[in-house]
Protein backbone atom coordinates (compact mmCIF):
# COMPACT_ATOMS: atom_id res chain seq x y z
CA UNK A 1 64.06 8.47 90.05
CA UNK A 2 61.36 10.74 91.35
CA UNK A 3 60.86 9.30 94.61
CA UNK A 4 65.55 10.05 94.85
CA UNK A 5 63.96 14.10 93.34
CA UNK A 6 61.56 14.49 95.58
CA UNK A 7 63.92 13.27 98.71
CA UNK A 8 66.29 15.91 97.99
CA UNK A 9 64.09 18.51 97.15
CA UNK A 10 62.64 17.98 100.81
CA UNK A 11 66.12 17.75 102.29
CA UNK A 12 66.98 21.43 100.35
CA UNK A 13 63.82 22.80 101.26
CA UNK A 14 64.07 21.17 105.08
CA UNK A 15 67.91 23.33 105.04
CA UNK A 16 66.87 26.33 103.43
CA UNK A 17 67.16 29.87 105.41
CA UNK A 18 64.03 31.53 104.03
CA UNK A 19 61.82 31.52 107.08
CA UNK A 20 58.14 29.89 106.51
CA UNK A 21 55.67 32.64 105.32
CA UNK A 22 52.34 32.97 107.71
CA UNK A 23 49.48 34.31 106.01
CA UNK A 24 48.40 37.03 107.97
CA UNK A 25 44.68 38.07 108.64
CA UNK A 26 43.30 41.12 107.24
CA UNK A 27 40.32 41.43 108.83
CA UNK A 28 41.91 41.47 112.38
CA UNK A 29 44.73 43.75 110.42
CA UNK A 30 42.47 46.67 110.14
CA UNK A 31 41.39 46.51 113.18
CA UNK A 32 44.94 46.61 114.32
CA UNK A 33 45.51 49.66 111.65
CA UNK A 34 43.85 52.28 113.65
CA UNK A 35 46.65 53.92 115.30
CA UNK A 36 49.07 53.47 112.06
CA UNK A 37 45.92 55.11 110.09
CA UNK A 38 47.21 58.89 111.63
CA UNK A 39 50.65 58.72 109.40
CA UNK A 40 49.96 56.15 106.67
CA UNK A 41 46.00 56.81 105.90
CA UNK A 42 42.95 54.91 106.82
CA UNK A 43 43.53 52.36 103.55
CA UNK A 44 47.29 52.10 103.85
CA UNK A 45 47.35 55.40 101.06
CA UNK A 46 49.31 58.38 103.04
CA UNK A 47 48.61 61.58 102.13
CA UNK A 48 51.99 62.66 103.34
CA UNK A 49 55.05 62.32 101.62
CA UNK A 50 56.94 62.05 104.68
CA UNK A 51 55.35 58.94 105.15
CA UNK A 52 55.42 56.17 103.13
CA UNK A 53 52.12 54.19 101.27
CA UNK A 54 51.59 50.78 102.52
CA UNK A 55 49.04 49.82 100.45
CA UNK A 56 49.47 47.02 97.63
CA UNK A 57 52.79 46.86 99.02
CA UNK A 58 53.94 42.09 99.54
CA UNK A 59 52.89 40.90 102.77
CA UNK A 60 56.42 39.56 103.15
CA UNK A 61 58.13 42.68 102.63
CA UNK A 62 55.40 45.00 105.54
CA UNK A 63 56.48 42.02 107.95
CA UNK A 64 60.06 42.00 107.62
CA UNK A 65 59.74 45.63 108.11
CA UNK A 66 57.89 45.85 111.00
CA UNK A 67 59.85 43.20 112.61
CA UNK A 68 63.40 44.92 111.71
CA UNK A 69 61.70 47.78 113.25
CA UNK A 70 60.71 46.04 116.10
CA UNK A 71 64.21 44.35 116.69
CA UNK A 72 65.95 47.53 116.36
CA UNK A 73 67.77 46.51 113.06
CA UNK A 74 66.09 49.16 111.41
CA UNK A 75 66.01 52.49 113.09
CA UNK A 76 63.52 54.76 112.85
CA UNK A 77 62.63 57.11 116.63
CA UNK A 78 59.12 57.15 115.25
CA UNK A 79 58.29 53.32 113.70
CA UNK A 80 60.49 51.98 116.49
CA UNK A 81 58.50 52.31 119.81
CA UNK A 82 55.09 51.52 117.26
CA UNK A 83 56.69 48.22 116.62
CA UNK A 84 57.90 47.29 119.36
CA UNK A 85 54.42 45.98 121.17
CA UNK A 86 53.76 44.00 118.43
CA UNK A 87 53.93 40.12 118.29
CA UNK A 88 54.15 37.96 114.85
CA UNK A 89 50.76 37.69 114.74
CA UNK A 90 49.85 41.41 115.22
CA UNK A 91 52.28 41.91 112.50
CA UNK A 92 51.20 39.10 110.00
CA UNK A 93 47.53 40.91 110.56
CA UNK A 94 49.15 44.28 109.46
CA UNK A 95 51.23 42.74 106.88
CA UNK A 96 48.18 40.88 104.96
CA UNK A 97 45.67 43.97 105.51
CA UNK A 98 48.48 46.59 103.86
CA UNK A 99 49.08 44.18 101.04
CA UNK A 100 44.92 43.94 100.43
CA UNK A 101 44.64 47.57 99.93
CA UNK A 102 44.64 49.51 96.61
CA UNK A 103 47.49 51.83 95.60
CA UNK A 104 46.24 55.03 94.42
């Protein structure tokens, strides 16, 4: 009976459309942070209300962001051409240094 469980929760989890998860790394991510630093603050904590605070914020939700921005699924004439240089990787980076950072 478990080996018949664990078969089909393989199979469901082989079919399912929620795309992998890659940790990102945050060391490399604040290095990458330097130019997004100017709207949304050194740590991820803007200043501005015009622009939002990325820090504490999931991982998974900064990526899926950035990459919407990227693709052009989410528009935005300023977030746009930042995101569109970046790769997966650059973004993962972003994603898990964002997410390491305290709200305040």
């Amino acid at each position: 009976m478990t080996r018949a469980c664990t078969a089909v929760l393989a199979f469901a989890y082989a079919l399912s459309p929620i795309a992998p998860v890659h940790a990102g790394d945050a060391v490399a991510g604040k290095q990458k942070a330097v130019v997004c630093s100017a709207c949304h603050g050194i740590d991820g904590n803007s200043i501005n209300p015009l622009w939002p605070k990325l820090a504490g914020q999931h991982a998974a939700y900064l990526a899926k962001q950035m990459k919407a921005f990227r693709s052009g699924e989410r528009k935005d004439p300023v977030m746009a051409p930042m995101a569109m240089p970046l790769n997966d990787t650059d973004i993962d980076d972003l994603a898990a240094f964002y997410a390491s950072q305290t709200p305040k």
